[in-house]
C-alpha atoms as a PDB file:
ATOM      1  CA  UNK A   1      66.683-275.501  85.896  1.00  0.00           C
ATOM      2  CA  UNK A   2      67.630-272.262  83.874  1.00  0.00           C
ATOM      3  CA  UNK A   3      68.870-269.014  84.297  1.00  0.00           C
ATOM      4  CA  UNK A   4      67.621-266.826  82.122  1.00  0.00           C
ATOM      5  CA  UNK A   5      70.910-265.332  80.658  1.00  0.00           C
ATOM      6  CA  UNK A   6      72.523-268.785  80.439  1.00  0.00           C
ATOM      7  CA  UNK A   7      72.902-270.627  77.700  1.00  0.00           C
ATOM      8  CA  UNK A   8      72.931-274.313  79.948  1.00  0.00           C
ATOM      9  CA  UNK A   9      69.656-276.524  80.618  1.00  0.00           C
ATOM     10  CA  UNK A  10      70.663-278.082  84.304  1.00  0.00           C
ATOM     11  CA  UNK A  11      69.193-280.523  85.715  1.00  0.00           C
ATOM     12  CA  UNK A  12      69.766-281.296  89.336  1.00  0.00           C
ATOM     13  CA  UNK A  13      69.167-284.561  90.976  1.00  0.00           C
ATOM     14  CA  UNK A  14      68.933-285.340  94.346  1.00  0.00           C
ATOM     15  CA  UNK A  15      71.008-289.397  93.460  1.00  0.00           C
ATOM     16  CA  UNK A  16      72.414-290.682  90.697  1.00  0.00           C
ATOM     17  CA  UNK A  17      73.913-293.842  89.221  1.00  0.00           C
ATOM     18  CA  UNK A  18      76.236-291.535  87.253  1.00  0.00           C
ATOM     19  CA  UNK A  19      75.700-287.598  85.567  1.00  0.00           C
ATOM     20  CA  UNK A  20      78.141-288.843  83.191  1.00  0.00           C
ATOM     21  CA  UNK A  21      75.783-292.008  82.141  1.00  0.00           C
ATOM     22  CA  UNK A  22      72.713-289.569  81.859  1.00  0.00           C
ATOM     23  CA  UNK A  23      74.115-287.213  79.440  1.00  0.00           C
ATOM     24  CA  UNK A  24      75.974-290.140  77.310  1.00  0.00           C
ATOM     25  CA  UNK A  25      72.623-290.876  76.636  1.00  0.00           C
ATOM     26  CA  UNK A  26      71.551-287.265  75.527  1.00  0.00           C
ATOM     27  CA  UNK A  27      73.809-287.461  73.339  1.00  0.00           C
ATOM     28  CA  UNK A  28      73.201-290.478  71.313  1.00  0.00           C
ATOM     29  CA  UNK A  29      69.415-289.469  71.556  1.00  0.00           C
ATOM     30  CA  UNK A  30      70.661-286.312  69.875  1.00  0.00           C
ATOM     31  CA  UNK A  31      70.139-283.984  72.757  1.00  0.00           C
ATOM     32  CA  UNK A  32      71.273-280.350  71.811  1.00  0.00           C
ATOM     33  CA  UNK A  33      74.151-278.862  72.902  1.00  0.00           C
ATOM     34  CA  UNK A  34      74.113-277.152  76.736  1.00  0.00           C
ATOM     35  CA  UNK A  35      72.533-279.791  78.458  1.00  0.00           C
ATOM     36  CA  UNK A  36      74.123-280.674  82.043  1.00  0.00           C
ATOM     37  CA  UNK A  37      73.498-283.036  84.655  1.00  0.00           C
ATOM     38  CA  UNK A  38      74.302-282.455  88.627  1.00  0.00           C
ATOM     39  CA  UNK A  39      73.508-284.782  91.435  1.00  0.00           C
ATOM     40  CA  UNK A  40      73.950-284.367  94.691  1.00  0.00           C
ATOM     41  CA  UNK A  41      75.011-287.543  95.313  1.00  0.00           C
ATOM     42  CA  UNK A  42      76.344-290.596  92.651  1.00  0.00           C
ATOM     43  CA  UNK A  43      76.216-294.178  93.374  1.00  0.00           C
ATOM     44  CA  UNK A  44      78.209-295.503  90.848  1.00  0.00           C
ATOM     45  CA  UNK A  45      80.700-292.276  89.460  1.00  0.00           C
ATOM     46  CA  UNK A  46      83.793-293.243  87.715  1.00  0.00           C
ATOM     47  CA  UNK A  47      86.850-291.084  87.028  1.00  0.00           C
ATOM     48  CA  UNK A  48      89.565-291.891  84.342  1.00  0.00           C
ATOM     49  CA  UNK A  49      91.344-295.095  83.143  1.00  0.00           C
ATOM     50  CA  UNK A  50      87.840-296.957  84.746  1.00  0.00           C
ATOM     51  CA  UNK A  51      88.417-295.514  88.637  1.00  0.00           C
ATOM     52  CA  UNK A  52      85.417-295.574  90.911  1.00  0.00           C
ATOM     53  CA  UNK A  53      84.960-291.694  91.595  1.00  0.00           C
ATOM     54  CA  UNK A  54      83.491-291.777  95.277  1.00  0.00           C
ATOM     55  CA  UNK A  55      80.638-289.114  95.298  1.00  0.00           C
ATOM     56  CA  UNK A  56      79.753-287.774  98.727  1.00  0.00           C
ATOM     57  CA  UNK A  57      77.193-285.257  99.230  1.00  0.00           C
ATOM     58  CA  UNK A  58      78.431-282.002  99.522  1.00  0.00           C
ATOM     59  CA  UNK A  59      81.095-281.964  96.608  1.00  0.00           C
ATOM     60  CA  UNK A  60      80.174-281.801  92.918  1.00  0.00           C
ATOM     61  CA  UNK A  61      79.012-284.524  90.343  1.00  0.00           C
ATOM     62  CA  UNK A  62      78.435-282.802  86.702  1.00  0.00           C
ATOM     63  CA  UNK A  63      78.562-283.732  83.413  1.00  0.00           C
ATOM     64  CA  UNK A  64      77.942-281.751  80.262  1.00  0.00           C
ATOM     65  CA  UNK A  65      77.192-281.576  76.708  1.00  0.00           C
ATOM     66  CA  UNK A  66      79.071-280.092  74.090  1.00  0.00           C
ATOM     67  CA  UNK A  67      78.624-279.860  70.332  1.00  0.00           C
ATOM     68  CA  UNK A  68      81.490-278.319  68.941  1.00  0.00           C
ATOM     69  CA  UNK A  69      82.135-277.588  65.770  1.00  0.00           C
ATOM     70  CA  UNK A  70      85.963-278.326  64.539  1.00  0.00           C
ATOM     71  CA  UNK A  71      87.759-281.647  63.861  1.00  0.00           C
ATOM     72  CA  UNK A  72      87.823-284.854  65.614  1.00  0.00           C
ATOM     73  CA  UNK A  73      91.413-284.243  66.839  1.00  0.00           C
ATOM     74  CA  UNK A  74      90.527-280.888  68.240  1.00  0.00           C
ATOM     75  CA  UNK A  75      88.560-282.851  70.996  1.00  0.00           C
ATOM     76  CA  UNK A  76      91.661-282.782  73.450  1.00  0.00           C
ATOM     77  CA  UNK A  77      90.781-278.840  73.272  1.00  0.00           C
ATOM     78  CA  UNK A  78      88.195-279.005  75.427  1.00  0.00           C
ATOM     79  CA  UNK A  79      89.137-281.054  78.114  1.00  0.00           C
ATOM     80  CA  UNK A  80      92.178-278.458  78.679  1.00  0.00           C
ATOM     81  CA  UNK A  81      89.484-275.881  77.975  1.00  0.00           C
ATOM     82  CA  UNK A  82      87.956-277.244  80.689  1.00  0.00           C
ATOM     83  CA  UNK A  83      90.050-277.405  82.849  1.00  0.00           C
ATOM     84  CA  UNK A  84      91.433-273.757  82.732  1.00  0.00           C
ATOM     85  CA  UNK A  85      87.677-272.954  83.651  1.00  0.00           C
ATOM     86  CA  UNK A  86      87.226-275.055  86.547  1.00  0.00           C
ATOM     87  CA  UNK A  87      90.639-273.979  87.958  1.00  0.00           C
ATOM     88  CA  UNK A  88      88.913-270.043  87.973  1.00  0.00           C
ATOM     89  CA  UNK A  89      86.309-271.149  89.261  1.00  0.00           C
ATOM     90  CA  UNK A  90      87.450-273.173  91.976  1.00  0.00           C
ATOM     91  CA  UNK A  91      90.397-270.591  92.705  1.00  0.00           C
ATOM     92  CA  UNK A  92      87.422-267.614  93.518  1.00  0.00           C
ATOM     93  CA  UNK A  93      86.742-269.809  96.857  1.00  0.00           C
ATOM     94  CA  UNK A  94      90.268-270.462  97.857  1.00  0.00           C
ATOM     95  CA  UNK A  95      92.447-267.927 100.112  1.00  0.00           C
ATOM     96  CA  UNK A  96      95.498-268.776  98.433  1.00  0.00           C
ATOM     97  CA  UNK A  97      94.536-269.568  94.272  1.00  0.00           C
ATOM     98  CA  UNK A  98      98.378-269.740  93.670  1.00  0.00           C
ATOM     99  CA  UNK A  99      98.484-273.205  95.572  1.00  0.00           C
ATOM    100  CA  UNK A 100      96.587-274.972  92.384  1.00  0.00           C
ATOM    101  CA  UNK A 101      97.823-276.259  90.046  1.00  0.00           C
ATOM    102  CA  UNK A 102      96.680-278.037  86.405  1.00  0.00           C
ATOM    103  CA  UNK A 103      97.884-281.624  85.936  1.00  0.00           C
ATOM    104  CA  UNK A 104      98.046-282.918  82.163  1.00  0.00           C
ATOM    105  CA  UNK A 105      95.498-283.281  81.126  1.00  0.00           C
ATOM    106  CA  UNK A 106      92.665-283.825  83.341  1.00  0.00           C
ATOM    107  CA  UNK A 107      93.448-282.900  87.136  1.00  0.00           C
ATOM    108  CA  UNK A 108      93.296-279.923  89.344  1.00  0.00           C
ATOM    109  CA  UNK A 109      95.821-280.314  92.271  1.00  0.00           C
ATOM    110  CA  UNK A 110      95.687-277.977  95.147  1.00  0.00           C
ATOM    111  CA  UNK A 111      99.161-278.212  96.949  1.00  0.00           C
ATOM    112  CA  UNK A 112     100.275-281.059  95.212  1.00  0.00           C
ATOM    113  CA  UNK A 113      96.891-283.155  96.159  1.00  0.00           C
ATOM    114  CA  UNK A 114      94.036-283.527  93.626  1.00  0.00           C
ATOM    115  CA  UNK A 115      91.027-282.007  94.245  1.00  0.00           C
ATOM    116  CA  UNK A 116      88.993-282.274  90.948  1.00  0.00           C
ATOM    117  CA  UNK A 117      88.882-284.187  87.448  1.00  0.00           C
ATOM    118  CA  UNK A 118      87.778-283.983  84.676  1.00  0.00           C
ATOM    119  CA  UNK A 119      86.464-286.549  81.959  1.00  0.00           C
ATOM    120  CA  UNK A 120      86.060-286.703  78.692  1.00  0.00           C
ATOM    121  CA  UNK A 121      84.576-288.993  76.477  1.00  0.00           C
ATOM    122  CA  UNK A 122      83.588-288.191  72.369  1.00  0.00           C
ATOM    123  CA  UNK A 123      82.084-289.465  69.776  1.00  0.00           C
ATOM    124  CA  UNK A 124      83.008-288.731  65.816  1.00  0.00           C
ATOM    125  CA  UNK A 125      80.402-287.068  63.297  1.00  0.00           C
ATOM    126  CA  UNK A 126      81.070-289.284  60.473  1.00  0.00           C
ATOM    127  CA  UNK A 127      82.498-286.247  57.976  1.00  0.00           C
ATOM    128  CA  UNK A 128      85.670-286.035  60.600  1.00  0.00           C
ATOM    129  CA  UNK A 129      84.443-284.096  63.164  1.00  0.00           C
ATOM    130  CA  UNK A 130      83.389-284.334  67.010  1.00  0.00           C
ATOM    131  CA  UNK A 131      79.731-285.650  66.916  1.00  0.00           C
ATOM    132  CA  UNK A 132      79.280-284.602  70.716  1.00  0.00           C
ATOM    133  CA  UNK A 133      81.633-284.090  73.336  1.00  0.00           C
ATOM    134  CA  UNK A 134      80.660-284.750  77.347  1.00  0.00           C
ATOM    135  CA  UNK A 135      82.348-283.762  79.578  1.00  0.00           C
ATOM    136  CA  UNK A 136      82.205-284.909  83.512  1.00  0.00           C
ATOM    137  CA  UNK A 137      83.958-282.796  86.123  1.00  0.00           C
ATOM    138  CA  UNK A 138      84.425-283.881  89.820  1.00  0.00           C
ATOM    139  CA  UNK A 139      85.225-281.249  92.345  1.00  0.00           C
ATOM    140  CA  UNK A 140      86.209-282.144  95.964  1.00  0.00           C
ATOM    141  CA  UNK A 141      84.160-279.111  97.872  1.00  0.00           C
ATOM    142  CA  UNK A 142      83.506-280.349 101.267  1.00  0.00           C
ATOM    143  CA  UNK A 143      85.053-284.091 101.337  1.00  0.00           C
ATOM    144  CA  UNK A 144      88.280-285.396 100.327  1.00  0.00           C
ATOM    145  CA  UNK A 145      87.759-289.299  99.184  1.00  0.00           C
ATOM    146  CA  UNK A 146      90.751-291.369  99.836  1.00  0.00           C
ATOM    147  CA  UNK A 147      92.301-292.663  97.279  1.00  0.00           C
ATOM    148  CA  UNK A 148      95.149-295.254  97.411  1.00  0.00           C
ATOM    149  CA  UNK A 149      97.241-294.238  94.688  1.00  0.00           C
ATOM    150  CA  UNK A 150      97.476-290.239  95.442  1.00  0.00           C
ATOM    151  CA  UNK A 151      97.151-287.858  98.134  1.00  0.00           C
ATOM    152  CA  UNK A 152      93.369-285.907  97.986  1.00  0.00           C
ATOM    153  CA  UNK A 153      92.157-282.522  99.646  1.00  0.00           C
ATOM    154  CA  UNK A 154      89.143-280.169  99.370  1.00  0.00           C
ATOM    155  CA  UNK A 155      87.852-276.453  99.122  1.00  0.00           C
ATOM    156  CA  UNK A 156      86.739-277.109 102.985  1.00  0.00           C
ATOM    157  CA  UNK A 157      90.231-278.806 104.044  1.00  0.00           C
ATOM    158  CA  UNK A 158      92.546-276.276 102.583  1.00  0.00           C
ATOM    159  CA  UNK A 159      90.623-273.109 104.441  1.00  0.00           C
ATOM    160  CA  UNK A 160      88.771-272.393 101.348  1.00  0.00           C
ATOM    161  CA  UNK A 161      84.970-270.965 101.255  1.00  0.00           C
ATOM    162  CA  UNK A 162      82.828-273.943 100.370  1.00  0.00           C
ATOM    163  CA  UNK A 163      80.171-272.882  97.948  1.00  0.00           C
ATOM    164  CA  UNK A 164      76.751-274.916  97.722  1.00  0.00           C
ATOM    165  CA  UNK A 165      77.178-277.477  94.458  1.00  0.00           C
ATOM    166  CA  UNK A 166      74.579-275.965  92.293  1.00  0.00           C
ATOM    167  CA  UNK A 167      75.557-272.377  92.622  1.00  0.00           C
ATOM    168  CA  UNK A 168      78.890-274.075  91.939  1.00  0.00           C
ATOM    169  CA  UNK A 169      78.118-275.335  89.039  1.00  0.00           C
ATOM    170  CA  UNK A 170      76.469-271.958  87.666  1.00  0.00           C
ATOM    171  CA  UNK A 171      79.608-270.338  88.475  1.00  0.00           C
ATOM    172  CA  UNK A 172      81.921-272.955  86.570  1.00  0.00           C
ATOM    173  CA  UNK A 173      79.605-273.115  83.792  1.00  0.00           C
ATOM    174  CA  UNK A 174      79.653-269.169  83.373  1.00  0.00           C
ATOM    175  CA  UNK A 175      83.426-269.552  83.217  1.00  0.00           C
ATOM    176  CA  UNK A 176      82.931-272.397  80.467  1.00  0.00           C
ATOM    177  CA  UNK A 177      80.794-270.029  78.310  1.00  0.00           C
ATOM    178  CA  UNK A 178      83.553-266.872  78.785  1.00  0.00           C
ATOM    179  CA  UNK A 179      85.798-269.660  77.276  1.00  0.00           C
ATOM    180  CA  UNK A 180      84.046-271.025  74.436  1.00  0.00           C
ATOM    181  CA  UNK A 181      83.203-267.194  73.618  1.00  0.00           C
ATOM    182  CA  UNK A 182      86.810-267.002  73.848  1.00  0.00           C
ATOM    183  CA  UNK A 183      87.803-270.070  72.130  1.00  0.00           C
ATOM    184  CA  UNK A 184      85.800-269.645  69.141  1.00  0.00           C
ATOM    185  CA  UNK A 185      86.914-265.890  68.401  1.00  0.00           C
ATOM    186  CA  UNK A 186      90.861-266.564  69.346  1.00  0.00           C
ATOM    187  CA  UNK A 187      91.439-270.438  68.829  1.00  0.00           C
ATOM    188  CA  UNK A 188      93.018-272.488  71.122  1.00  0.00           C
ATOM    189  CA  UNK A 189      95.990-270.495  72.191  1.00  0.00           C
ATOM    190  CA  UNK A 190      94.925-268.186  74.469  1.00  0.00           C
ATOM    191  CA  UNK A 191      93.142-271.845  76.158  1.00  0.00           C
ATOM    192  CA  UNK A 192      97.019-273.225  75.895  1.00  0.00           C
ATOM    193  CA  UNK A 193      98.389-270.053  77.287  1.00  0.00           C
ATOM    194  CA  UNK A 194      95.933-269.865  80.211  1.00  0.00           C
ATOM    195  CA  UNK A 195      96.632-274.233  80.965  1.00  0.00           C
ATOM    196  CA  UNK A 196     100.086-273.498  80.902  1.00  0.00           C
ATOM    197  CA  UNK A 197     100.430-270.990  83.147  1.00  0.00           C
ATOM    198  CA  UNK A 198      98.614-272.997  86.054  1.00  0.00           C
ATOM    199  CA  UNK A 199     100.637-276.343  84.639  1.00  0.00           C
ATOM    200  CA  UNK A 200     103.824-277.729  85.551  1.00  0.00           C
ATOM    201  CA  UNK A 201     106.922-275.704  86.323  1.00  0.00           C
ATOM    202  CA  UNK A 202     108.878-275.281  82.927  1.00  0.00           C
ATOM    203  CA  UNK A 203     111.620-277.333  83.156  1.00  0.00           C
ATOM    204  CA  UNK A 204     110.561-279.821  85.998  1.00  0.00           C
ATOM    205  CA  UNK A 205     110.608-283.338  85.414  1.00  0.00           C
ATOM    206  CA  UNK A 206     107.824-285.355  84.841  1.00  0.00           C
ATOM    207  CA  UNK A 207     107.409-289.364  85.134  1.00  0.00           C
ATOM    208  CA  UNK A 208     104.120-290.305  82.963  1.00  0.00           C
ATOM    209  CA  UNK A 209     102.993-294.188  82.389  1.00  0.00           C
ATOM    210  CA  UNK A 210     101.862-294.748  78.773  1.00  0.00           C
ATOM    211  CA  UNK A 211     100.616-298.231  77.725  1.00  0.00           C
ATOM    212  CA  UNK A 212     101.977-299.972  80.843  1.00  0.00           C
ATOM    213  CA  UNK A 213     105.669-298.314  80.253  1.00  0.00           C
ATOM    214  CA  UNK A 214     107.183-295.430  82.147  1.00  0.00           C
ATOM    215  CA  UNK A 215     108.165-292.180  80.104  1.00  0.00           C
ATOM    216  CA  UNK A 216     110.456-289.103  81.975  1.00  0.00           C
ATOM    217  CA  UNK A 217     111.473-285.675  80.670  1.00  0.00           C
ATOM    218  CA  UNK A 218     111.294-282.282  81.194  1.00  0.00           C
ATOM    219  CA  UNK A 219     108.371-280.807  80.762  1.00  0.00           C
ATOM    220  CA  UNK A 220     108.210-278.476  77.375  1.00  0.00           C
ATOM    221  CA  UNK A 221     104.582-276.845  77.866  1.00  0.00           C
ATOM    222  CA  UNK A 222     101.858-278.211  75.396  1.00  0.00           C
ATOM    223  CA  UNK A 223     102.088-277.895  71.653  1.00  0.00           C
ATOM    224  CA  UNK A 224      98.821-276.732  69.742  1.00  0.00           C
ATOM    225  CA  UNK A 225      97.029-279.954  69.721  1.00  0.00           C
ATOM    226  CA  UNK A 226      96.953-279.952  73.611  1.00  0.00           C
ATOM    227  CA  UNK A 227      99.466-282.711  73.531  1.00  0.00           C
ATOM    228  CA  UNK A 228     102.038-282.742  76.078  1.00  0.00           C
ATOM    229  CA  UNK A 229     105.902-281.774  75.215  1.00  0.00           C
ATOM    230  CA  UNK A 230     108.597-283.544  77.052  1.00  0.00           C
ATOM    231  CA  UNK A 231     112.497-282.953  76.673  1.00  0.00           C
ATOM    232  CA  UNK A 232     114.497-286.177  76.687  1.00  0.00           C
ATOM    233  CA  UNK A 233     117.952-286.589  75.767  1.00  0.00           C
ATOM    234  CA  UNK A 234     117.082-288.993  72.741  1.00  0.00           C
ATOM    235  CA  UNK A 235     115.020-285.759  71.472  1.00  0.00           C
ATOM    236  CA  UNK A 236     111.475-284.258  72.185  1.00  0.00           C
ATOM    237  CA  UNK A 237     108.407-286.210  72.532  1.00  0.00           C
ATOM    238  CA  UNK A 238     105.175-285.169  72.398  1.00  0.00           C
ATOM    239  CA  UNK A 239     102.208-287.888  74.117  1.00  0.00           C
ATOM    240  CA  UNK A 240      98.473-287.521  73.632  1.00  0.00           C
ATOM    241  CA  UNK A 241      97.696-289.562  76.353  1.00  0.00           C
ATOM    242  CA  UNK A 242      98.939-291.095  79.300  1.00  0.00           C
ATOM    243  CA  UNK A 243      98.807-290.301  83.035  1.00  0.00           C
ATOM    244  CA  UNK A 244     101.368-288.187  84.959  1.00  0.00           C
ATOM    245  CA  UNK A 245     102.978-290.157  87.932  1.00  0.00           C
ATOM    246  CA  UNK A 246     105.208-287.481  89.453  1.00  0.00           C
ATOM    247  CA  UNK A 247     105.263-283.536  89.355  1.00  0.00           C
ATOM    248  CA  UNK A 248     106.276-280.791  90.797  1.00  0.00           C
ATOM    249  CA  UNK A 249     103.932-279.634  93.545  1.00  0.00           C
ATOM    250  CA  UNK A 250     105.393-276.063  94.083  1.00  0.00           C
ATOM    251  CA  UNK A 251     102.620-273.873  94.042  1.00  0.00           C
ATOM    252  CA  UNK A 252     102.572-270.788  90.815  1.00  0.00           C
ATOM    253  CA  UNK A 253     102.867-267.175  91.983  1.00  0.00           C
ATOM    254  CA  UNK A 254     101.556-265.536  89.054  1.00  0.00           C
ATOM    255  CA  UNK A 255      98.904-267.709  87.483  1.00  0.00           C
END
């Protein structure tokens, strides 16, 4: 399914094992750049560190394929990237878009409770660059999943106007391509400007875990990798991965 002034190839499927399975394999085929994948409904979707991603009908299931030209450590880029797009797009349908809020480095939390993810998984070129990048994004439109380890709302729970997925989809990846436009003329700060000012409270204290250990500090903003700067009193630290435990769920006035 194309639009005509889009530069994406979706395809939209009524059931799915998993988008993010389908396009993993476009990419190792070689599939060009701008392919996407929606289903209506997954059977087996997965989130980060290996999660089951439950995939009800009514919310949206999408991966995508990027080809991006840069080096292999610039691949953090686009999940943030990402991310800042999804939160516009999602924040068009919501009565109150101060209330969400970005969670390093792959959530989007609507007053304090996650309603989306994204994941990212890459593959290098062989000459130091990205190969492919693919990119799977969850939103919660119409259903919340439970999940045991964190509280989880939706578009529909929080008041918001619940769009149809695959109009959804054409909205977020619109956003995507005013991004990459952006991206590719500016570099990545203006993408680390825009995370930041939807992230965490300047200042605030954050608990991460990072290979089975428990990191605090205040949060520092990102530094222009996309890694995550935290103030400790044995000096700054900056982490490239690891998974946020605690923050601040006050919601940003001026996004």
């Amino acid at each position: 399914m194309n639009r005509p002034d889009a530069s994406w190839r979706l395809a939209v499927h009524e059931e799915l094992a998993s988008t993010q399975d389908i396009v993993l394999a476009a990419a190792a085929a070689g599939e060009p750049a701008g392919f996407a994948v929606l289903a209506r409904r997954q059977t087996a979707g997965r989130g980060t560190q290996g999660r089951a991603w439950n995939s009800s009908e009514g919310n949206l299931h999408l991966s995508l394929l990027l080809r991006p030209d840069g080096p292999l450590r610039s691949v953090p880029h686009w999940s943030l990237l990402a991310a800042v797009a999804l939160a516009e797009a999602v924040a068009a349908h919501l009565p109150e878009p101060a209330a969400l809020r970005l969670k390093w480095p792959n959530d989007l939390l609507l007053d304090g409770a996650k309603c989306a993810g994204i994941l990212t998984q890459a593959a290098p070129d062989g000459a130091g660059g990205a190969g492919w990048v693919v990119v799977g994004i969850g939103v919660n439109l119409r259903h919340a999943p439970h999940l045991g380890d964190r509280a989880t709302t939706s578009l529909a729970a929080r008041g918001g106007a619940v769009p149809e997925p695959v109009s959804f989809a054409w909205e977020l990846l619109g956003r995507l391509d005013l991004w990459r436009a952006r991206y590719a003329a500016e570099g990545f700060g203006p993408v680390r400007r825009a995370w930041m000012a939807r992230g965490p409270r300047p200042g605030s204290t954050l608990r991460l875990r990072q290979a089975g250990r428990l990191v605090e500090g205040r949060y520092g903003g990102l530094d222009g990798d996309g890694r995550l700067l935290l103030e400790r009193e044995e000096g700054p630290l900056a982490i490239s991965s690891g998974e946020i435990e605690t923050q601040d769920p006050s919601p940003v006035r001026n996004p």
